[in-house]
Protein backbone atom coordinates (compact mmCIF):
# COMPACT_ATOMS: atom_id res chain seq x y z
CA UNK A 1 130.12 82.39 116.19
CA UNK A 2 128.87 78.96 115.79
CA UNK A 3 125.27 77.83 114.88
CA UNK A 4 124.13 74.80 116.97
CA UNK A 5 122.49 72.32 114.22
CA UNK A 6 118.80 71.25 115.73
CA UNK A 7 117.52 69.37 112.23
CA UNK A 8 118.31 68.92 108.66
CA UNK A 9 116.98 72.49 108.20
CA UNK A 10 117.17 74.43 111.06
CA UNK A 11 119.72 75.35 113.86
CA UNK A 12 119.82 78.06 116.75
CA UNK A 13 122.44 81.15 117.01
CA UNK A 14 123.36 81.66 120.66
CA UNK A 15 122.65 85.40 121.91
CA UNK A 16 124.01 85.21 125.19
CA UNK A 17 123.14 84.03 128.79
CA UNK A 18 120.28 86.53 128.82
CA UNK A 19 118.42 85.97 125.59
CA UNK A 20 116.71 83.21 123.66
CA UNK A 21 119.11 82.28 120.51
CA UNK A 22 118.33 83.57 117.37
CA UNK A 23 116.33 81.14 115.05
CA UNK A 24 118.31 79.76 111.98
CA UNK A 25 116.16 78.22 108.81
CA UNK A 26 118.83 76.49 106.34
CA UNK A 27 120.36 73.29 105.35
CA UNK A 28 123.70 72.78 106.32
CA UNK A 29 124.72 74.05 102.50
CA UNK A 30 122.64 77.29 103.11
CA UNK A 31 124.14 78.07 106.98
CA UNK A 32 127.79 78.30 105.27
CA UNK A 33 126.59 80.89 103.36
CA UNK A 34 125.98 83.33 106.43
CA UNK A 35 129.04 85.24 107.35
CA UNK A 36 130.61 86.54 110.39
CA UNK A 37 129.39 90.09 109.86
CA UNK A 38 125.64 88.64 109.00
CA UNK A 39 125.79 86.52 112.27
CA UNK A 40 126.99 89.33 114.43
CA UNK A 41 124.31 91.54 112.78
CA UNK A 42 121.43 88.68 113.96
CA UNK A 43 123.32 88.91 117.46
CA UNK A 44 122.89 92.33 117.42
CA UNK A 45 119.68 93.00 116.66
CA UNK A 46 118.29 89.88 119.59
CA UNK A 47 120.15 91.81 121.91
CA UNK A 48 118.58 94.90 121.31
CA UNK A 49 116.33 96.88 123.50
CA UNK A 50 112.81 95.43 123.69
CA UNK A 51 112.98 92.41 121.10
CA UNK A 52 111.79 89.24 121.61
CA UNK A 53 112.87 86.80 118.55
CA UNK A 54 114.81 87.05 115.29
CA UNK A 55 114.53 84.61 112.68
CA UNK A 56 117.05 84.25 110.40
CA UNK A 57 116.00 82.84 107.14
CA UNK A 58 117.64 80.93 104.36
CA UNK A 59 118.74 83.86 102.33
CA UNK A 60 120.02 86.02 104.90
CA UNK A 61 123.18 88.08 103.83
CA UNK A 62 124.76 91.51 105.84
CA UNK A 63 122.12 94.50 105.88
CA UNK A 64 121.84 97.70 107.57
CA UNK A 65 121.68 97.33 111.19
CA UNK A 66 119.65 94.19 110.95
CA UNK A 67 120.70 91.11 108.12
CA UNK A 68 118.56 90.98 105.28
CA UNK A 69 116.29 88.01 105.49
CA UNK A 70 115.17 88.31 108.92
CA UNK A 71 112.70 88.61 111.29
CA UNK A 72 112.97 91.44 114.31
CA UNK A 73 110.01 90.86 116.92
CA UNK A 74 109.53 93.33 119.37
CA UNK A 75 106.35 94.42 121.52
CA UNK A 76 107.52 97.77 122.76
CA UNK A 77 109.66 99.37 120.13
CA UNK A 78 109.69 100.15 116.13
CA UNK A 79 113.05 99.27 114.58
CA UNK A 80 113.72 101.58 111.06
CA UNK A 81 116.50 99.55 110.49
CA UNK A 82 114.70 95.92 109.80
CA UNK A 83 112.66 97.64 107.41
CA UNK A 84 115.58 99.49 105.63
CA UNK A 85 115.56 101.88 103.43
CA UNK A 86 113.18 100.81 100.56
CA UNK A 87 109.80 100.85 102.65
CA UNK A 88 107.36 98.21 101.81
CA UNK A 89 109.68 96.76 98.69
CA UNK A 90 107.12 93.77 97.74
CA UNK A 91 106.07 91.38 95.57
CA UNK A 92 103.34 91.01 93.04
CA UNK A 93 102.11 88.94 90.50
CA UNK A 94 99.97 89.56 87.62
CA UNK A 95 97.94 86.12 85.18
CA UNK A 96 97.08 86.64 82.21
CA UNK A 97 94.80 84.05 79.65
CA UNK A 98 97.27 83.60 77.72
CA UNK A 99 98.66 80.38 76.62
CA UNK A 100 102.36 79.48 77.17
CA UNK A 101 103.03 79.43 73.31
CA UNK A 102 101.72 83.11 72.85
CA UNK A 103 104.92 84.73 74.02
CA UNK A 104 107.48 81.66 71.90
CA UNK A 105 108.44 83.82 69.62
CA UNK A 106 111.20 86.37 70.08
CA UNK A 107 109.88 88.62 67.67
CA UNK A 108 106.80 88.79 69.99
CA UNK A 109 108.73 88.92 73.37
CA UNK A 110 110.88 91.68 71.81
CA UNK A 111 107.56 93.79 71.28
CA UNK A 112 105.94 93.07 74.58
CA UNK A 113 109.55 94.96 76.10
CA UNK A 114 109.28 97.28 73.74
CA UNK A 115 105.18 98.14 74.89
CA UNK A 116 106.22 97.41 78.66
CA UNK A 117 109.29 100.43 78.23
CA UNK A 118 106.96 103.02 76.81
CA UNK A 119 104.98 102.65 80.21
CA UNK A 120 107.22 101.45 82.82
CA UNK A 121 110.37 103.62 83.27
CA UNK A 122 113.28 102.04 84.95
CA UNK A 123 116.25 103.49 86.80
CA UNK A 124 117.27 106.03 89.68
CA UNK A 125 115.39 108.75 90.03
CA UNK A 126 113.14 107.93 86.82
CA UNK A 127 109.47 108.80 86.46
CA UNK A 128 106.64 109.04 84.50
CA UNK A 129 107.73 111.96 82.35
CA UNK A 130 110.35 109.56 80.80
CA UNK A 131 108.25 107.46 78.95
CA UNK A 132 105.49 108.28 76.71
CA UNK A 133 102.50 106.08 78.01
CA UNK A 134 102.42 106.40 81.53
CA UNK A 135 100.29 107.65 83.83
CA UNK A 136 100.44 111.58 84.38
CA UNK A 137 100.23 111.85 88.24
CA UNK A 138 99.63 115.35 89.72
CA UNK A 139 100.37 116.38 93.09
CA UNK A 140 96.78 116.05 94.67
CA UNK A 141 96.45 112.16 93.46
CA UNK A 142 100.22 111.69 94.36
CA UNK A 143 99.11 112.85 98.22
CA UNK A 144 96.34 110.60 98.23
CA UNK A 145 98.54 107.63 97.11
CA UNK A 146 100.56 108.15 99.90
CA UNK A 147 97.74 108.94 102.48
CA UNK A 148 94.93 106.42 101.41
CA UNK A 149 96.90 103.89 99.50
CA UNK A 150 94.96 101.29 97.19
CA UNK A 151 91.51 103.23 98.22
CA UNK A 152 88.88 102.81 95.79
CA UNK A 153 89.14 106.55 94.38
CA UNK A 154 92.79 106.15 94.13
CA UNK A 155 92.32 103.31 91.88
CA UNK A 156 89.46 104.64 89.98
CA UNK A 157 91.75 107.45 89.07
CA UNK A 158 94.60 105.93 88.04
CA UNK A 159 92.03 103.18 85.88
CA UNK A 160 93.02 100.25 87.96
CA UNK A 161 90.36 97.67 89.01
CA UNK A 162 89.14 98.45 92.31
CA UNK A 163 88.95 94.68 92.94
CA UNK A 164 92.99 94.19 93.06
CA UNK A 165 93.04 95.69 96.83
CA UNK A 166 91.08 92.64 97.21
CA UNK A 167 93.98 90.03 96.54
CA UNK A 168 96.75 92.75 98.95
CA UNK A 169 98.60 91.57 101.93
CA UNK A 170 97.80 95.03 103.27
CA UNK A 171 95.60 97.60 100.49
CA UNK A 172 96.92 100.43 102.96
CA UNK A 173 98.19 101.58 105.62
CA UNK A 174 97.08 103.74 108.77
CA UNK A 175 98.65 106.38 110.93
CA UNK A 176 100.24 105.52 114.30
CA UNK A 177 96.58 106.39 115.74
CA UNK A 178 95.32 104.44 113.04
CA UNK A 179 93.56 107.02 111.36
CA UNK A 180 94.37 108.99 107.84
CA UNK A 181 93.85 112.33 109.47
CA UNK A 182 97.62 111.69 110.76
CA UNK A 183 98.95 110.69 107.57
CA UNK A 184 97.82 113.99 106.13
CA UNK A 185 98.97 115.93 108.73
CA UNK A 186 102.60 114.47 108.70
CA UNK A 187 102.89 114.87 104.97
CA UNK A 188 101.67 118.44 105.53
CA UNK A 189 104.55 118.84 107.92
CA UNK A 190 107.13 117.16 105.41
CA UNK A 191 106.11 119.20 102.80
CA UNK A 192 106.73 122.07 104.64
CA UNK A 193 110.27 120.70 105.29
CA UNK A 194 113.38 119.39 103.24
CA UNK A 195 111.86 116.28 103.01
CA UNK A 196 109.77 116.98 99.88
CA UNK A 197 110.59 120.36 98.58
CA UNK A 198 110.20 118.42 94.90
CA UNK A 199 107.31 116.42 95.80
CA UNK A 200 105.48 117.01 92.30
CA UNK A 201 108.72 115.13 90.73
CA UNK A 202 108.65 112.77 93.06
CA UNK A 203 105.01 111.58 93.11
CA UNK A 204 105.93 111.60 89.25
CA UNK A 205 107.92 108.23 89.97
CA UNK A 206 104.27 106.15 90.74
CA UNK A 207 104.20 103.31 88.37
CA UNK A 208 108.25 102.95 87.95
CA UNK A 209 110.76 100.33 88.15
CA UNK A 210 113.72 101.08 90.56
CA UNK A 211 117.62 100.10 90.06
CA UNK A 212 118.93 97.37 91.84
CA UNK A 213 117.49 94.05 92.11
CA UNK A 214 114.26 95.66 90.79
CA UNK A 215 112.21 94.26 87.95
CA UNK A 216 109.76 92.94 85.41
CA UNK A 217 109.47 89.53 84.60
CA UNK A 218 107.31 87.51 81.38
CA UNK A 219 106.82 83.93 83.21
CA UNK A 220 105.19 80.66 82.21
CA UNK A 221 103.24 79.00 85.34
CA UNK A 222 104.43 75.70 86.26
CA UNK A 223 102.09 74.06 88.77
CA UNK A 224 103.42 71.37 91.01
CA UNK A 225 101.73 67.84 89.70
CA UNK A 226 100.01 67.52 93.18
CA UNK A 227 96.34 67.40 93.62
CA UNK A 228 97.00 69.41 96.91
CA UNK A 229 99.05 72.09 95.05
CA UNK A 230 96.58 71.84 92.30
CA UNK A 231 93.80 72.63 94.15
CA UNK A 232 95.78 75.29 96.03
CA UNK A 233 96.60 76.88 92.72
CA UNK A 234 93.02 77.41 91.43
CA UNK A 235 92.42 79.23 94.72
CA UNK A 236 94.92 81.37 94.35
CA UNK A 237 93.90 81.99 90.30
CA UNK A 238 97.35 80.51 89.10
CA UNK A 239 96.68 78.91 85.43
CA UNK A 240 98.98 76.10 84.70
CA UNK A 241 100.82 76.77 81.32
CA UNK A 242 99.81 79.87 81.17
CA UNK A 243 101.46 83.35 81.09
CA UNK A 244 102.26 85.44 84.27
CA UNK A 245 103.89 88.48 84.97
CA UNK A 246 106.23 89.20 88.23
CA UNK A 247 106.96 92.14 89.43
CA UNK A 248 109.69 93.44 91.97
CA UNK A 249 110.22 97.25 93.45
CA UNK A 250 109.01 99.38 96.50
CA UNK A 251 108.05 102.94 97.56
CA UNK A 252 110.74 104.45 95.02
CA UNK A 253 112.68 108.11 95.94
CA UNK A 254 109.52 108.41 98.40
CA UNK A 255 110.41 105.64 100.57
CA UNK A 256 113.91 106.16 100.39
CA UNK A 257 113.99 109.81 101.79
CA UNK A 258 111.52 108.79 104.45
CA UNK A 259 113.77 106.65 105.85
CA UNK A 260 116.32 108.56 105.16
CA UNK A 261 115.07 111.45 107.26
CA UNK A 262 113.87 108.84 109.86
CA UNK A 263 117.46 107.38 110.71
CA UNK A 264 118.69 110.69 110.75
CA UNK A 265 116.70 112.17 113.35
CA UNK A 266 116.70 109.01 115.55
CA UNK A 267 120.68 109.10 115.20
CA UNK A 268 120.18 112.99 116.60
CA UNK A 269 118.13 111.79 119.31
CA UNK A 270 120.67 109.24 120.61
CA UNK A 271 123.14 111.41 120.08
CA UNK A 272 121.41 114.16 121.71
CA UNK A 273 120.74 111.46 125.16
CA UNK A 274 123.83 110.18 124.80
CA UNK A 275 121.78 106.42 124.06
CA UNK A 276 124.22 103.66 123.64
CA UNK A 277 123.67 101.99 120.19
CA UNK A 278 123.00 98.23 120.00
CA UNK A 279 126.21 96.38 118.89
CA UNK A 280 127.66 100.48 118.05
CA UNK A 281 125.22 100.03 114.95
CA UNK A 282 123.50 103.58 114.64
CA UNK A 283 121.66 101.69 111.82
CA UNK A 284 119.62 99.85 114.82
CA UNK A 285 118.36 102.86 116.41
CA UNK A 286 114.81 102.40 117.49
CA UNK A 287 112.14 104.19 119.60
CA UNK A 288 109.82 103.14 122.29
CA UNK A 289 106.16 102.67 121.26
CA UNK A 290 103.98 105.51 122.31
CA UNK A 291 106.81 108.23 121.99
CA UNK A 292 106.71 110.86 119.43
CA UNK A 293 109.68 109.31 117.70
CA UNK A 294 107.95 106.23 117.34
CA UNK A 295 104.67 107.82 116.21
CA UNK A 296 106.50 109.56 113.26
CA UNK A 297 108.52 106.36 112.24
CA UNK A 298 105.69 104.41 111.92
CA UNK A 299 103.47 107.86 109.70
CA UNK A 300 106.51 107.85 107.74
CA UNK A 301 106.82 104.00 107.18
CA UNK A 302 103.15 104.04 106.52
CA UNK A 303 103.12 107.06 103.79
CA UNK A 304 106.05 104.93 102.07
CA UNK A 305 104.42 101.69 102.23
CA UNK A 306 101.07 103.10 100.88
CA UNK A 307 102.92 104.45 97.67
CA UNK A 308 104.66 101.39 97.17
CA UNK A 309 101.00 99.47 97.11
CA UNK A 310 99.73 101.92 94.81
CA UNK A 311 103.15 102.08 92.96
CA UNK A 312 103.19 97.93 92.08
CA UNK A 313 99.40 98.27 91.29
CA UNK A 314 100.05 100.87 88.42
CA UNK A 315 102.64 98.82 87.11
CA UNK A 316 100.89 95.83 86.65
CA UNK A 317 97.33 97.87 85.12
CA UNK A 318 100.49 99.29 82.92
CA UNK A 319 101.52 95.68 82.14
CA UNK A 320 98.04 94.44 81.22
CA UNK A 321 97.76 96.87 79.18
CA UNK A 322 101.20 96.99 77.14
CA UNK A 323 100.25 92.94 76.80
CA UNK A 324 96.73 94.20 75.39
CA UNK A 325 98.33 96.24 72.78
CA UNK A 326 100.42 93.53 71.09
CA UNK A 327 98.04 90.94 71.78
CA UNK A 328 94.22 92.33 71.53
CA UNK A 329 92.31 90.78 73.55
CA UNK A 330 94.40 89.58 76.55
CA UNK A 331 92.92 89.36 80.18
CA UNK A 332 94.67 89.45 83.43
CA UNK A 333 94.03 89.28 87.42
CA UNK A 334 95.77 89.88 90.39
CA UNK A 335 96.82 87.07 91.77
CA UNK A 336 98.85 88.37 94.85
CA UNK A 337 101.12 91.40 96.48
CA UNK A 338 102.96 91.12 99.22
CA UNK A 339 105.68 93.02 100.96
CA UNK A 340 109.57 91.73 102.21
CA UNK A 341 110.19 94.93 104.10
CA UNK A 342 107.82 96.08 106.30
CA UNK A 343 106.69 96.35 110.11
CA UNK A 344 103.00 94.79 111.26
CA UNK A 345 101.42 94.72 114.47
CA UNK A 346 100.84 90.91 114.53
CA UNK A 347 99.81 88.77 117.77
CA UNK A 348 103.01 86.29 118.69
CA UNK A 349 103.13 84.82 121.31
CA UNK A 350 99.25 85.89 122.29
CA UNK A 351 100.72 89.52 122.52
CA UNK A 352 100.58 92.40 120.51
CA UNK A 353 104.05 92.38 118.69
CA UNK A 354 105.72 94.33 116.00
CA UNK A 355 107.26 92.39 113.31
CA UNK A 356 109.54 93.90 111.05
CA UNK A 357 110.57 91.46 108.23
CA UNK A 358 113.62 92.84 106.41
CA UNK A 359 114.00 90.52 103.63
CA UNK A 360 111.19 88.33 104.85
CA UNK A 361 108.12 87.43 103.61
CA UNK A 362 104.64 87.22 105.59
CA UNK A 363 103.71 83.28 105.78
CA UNK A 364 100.05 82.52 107.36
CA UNK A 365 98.54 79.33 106.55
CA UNK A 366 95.42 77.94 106.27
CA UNK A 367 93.11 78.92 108.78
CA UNK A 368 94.98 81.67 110.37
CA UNK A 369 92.94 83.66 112.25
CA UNK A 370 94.47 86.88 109.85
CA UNK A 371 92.91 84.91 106.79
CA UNK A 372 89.37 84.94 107.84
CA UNK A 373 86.88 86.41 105.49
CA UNK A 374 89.77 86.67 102.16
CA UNK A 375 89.97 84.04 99.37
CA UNK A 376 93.18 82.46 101.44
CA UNK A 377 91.44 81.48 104.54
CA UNK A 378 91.43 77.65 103.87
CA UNK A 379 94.24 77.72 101.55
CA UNK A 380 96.81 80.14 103.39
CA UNK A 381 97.62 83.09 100.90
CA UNK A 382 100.48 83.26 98.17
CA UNK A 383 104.20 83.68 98.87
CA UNK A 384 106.16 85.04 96.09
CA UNK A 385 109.81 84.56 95.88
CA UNK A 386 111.84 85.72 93.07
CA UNK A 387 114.70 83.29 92.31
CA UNK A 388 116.76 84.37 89.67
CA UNK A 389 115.24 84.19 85.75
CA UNK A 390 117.06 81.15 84.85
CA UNK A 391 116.47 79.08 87.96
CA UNK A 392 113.03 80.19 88.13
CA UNK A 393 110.76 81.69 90.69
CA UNK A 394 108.50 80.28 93.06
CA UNK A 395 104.90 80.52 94.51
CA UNK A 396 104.52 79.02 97.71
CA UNK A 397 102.12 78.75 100.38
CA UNK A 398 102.44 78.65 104.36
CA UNK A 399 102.81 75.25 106.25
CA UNK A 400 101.48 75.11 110.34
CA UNK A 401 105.51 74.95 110.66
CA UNK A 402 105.52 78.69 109.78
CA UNK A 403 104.37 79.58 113.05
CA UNK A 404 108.07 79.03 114.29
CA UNK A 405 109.11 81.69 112.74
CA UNK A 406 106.93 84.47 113.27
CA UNK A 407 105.24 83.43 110.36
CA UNK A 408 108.00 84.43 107.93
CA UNK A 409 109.72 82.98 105.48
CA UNK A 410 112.60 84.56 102.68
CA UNK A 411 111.97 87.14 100.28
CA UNK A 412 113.93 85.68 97.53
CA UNK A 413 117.89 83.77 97.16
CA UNK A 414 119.44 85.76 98.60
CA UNK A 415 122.73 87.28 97.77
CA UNK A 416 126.12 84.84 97.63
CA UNK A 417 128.40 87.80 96.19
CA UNK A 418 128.08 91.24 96.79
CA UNK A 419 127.92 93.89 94.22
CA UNK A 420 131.00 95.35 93.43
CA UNK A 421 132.76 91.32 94.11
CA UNK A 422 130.24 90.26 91.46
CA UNK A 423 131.11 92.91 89.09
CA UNK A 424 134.84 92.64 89.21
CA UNK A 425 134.90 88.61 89.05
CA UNK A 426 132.11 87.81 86.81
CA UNK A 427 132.63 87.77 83.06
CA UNK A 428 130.23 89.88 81.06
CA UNK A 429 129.93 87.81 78.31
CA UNK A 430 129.57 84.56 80.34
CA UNK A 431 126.84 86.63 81.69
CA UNK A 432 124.65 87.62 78.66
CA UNK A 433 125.23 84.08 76.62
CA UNK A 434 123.34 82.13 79.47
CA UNK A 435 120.37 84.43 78.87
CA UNK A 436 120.99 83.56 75.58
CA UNK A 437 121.56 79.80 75.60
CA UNK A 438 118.42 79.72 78.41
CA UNK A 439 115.84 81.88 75.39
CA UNK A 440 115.73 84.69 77.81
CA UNK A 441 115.42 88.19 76.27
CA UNK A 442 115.92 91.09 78.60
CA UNK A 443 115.77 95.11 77.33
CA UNK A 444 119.35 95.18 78.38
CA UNK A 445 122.31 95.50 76.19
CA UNK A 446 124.80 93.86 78.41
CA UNK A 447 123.21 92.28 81.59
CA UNK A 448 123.94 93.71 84.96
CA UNK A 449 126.24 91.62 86.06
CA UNK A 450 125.82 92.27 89.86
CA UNK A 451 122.64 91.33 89.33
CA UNK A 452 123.37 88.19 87.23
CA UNK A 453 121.91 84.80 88.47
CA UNK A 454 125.59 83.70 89.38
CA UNK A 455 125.37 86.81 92.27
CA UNK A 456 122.76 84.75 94.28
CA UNK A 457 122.56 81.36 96.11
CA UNK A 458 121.25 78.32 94.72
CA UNK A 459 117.25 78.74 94.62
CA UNK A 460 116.63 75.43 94.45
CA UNK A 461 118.65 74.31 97.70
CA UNK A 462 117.06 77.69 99.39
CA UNK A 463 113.25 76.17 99.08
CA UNK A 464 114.38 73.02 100.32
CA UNK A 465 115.08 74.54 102.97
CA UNK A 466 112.03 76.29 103.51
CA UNK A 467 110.65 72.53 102.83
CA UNK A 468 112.74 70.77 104.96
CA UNK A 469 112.01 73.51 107.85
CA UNK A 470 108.01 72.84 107.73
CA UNK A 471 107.49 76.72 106.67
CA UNK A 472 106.02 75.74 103.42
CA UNK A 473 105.41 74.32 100.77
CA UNK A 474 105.91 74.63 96.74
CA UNK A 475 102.41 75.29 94.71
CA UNK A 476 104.08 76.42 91.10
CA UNK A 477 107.67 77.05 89.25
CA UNK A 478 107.87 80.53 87.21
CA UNK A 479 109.57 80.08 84.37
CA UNK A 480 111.25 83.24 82.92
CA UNK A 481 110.95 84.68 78.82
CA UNK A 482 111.64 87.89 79.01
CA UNK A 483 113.09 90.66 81.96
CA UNK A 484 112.86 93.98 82.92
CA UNK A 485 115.35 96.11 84.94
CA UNK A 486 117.62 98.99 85.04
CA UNK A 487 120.75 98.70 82.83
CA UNK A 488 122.71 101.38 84.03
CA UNK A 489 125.13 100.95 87.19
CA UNK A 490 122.90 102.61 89.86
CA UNK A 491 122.04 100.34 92.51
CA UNK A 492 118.86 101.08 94.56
């Protein structure tokens, strides 16, 4: 399969004689690092029932069904596939007042971990009753999480600021009717199911960190010495030289078993018809809008993606707080969440479309017709992408550009090697001493090494892609002190 070059950053996949090519974001440096299996995959899901475009961006690597770091567009079908398995996995970022030189110390670092632990558990399958400081949540305000998302009871409930659904991509989600009355009424019917039969330990798991590539990162803003980017900045609440804290997870055990459940009843179905699969992928089953099937994928996809809102929400009142304990005193905003795996009704293409963005991060810029009447309408609104913590991460913000694809750009690096490659070739103690030699402390005795910034593509070379391409642009550099993730093996 060979990509047809079209600029320094961008190229076209060919999809056949009877569909438009698949879009392809990525210096020549980033292209090699697509595989066969990850170009097949983007092959795949363009020649799949009822989609219009994929985009692939610069950090795609082999998925489920669909590569992550793409874009599926499709006006007559919902794809579970190119939203995987971890519904509404997103983004957020939290600024505090605090200078840079507050968190120098390691002694100080090494407390904030320590205050951030005793509220934040970590890990498969962990939950509030593993840590002493969380927040108790009880079946009823679990429901409502899932039904209502970041409504202003639910927040007033769980003592978050009613004024962070303000600075959401999406503060919640709605039915396939658009109404909540479905949302209750298909969590009713889980319930009564498989699905949930321990739904009071599950709910348990708002406000968590999951395995994986989850975490919690101290950061030290870094604003690009532009006037434009300056500018841009304030707007978006970023203080230069001052601390931040970034935050990556999704909808948990909930979103994961609603997905689950979802790919195994569409498999049934085509089974059941005897429905070809695209590429003989069951993982890109799909369902025509208006069907049943499709009106419980997208319930489902919206009870998962509401608790992941609330979920990141929690974690970062939780943060604020643990930084309020060892530093009286401390204030923080909101500055942004946003989701990399998710389906929207968007207009492309002056039609209604549903984009699913597996990997991919939502990228409207200024004056977008979506901004109108939110703090981003003459700005565009804030991308976060995690890098890795010693190459940094990165705020950006949409260029006009973006509009070629879908509006979308990555969700992060990307991954170079996978998981059990990085574990077996990596050294462990290569691993932990650049933490050390970089002044990065982390709560884990011996660094995951599947996770460790050696297991992902060059950051640097993946926004210049994104530059290069006309998608956007860089406003500010996060510098990492400390992380937060899962030190056991389990992968999420």
């Amino acid at each position: 399969m060979e990509m047809i070059e079209t600029g320094e950053a961008t190229a076209i996949l060919p999809a056949g004689n009877h569909h438009s090519p698949v879009k392809v974001f990525g210096t020549e440096a980033i292209r090699a690092t697509f595989d066969e299996l990850c170009l097949q995959q983007a092959i795949n899901s363009r020649t799949a029932p009822g989609v219009t475009q994929v985009v692939l961006n610069p950090d795609a690597h082999c998925g489920y069904g669909a590569p992550i770091g793409c874009v599926l567009a499709s006006p007559t079908h919902v794809y579970p596939g190119p939203v995987g398995y971890d519904i509404k996995c997103s983004m957020s970022l939290l600024q505090t007042d605090l200078p840079a030189d507050a968190v120098s110390t390691r002694e100080i670092r090494r407390e904030l971990i320590h205050a951030i632990c005793r509220r934040i558990p970590t890990g498969m399958g962990k939950g509030a009753r593993d840590v002493p400081k969380s927040r108790k949540v009880d079946e009823k305000l679990g429901a409502a999480a899932m039904c209502e998302g970041a409504s202003s009871d639910v927040l007033a409930k769980l003592g978050i600021p009613t004024s962070w659904a303000e600075r959401c991509e999406d503060a919640f989600h709605r039915g396939h009717d658009d109404s909540v009355d479905s949302l209750r009424q298909r969590l009713y019917e889980l319930r009564q199911g498989r699905v949930f039969n321990k739904f009071r330990e599950r709910v348990q798991q708002l406000g968590s960190y999951g395995g994986g590539n989850h975490f919690g990162e101290c950061e030290v803003v870094d604003v690009v010495d532009q006037p434009e980017a300056r500018a841009t900045a304030e707007v978006f609440g970023l203080r230069d030289g001052h601390v931040a804290f970034l935050s990556h997870c999704g909808s948990r055990g909930i979103g994961h078993r609603l997905a689950t459940g979802q790919f195994r009843a569409l498999e049934a179905k085509f089974d059941q018809w005897g429905i070809p699969y695209p590429g003989n992928d069951k993982q890109l089953v799909h369902a025509p809008l208006g069907t049943p099937e499709a009106d419980a994928y997208l319930d489902d996809m919206a009870l998962g993606a509401n608790f992941a809102t609330v979920n990141h929400l929690l974690i970062n009142q939780l943060v604020l707080e643990a930084f309020q304990e060892v530093i009286p005193g401390t204030q923080g905003t909101l500055v942004y969440f946003i989701s990399h795996n998710i389906a929207r009704q968007e207009i492309v293409d002056n039609r209604p479309t549903w984009v699913h963005r597996k990997g991919a991060t939502r990228a409207f810029p200024a004056g977008h017709h979506a901004l109108r009447q939110t703090p981003f309408a003459d700005t565009g609104h804030p991308i976060l992408l995690p890098g890795n913590p010693q190459a940094g991460s990165s705020v950006m913000v949409a260029s006009e550009g973006a509009r070629e694809s879908c509006y979308s750009v990555n969700h992060g690096a990307g991954r170079m090697l996978g998981r059990r490659r990085a574990i077996k070739e990596l050294d462990q103690k290569t691993v932990d001493d650049s933490f050390t030699d970089a002044d990065i402390l982390t709560n884990c005795r011996r660094y995951p090494k599947d996770e460790a910034p050696a297991a992902y593509k060059d950051f640097d070379e993946v926004l210049r892609s994104v530059e290069k391409a006309g998608l956007a642009t860089e406003v500010a550099r996060l510098r990492a002190r400390f992380v937060i993730k899962d030190a056991s093996d389990a992968d999420d």
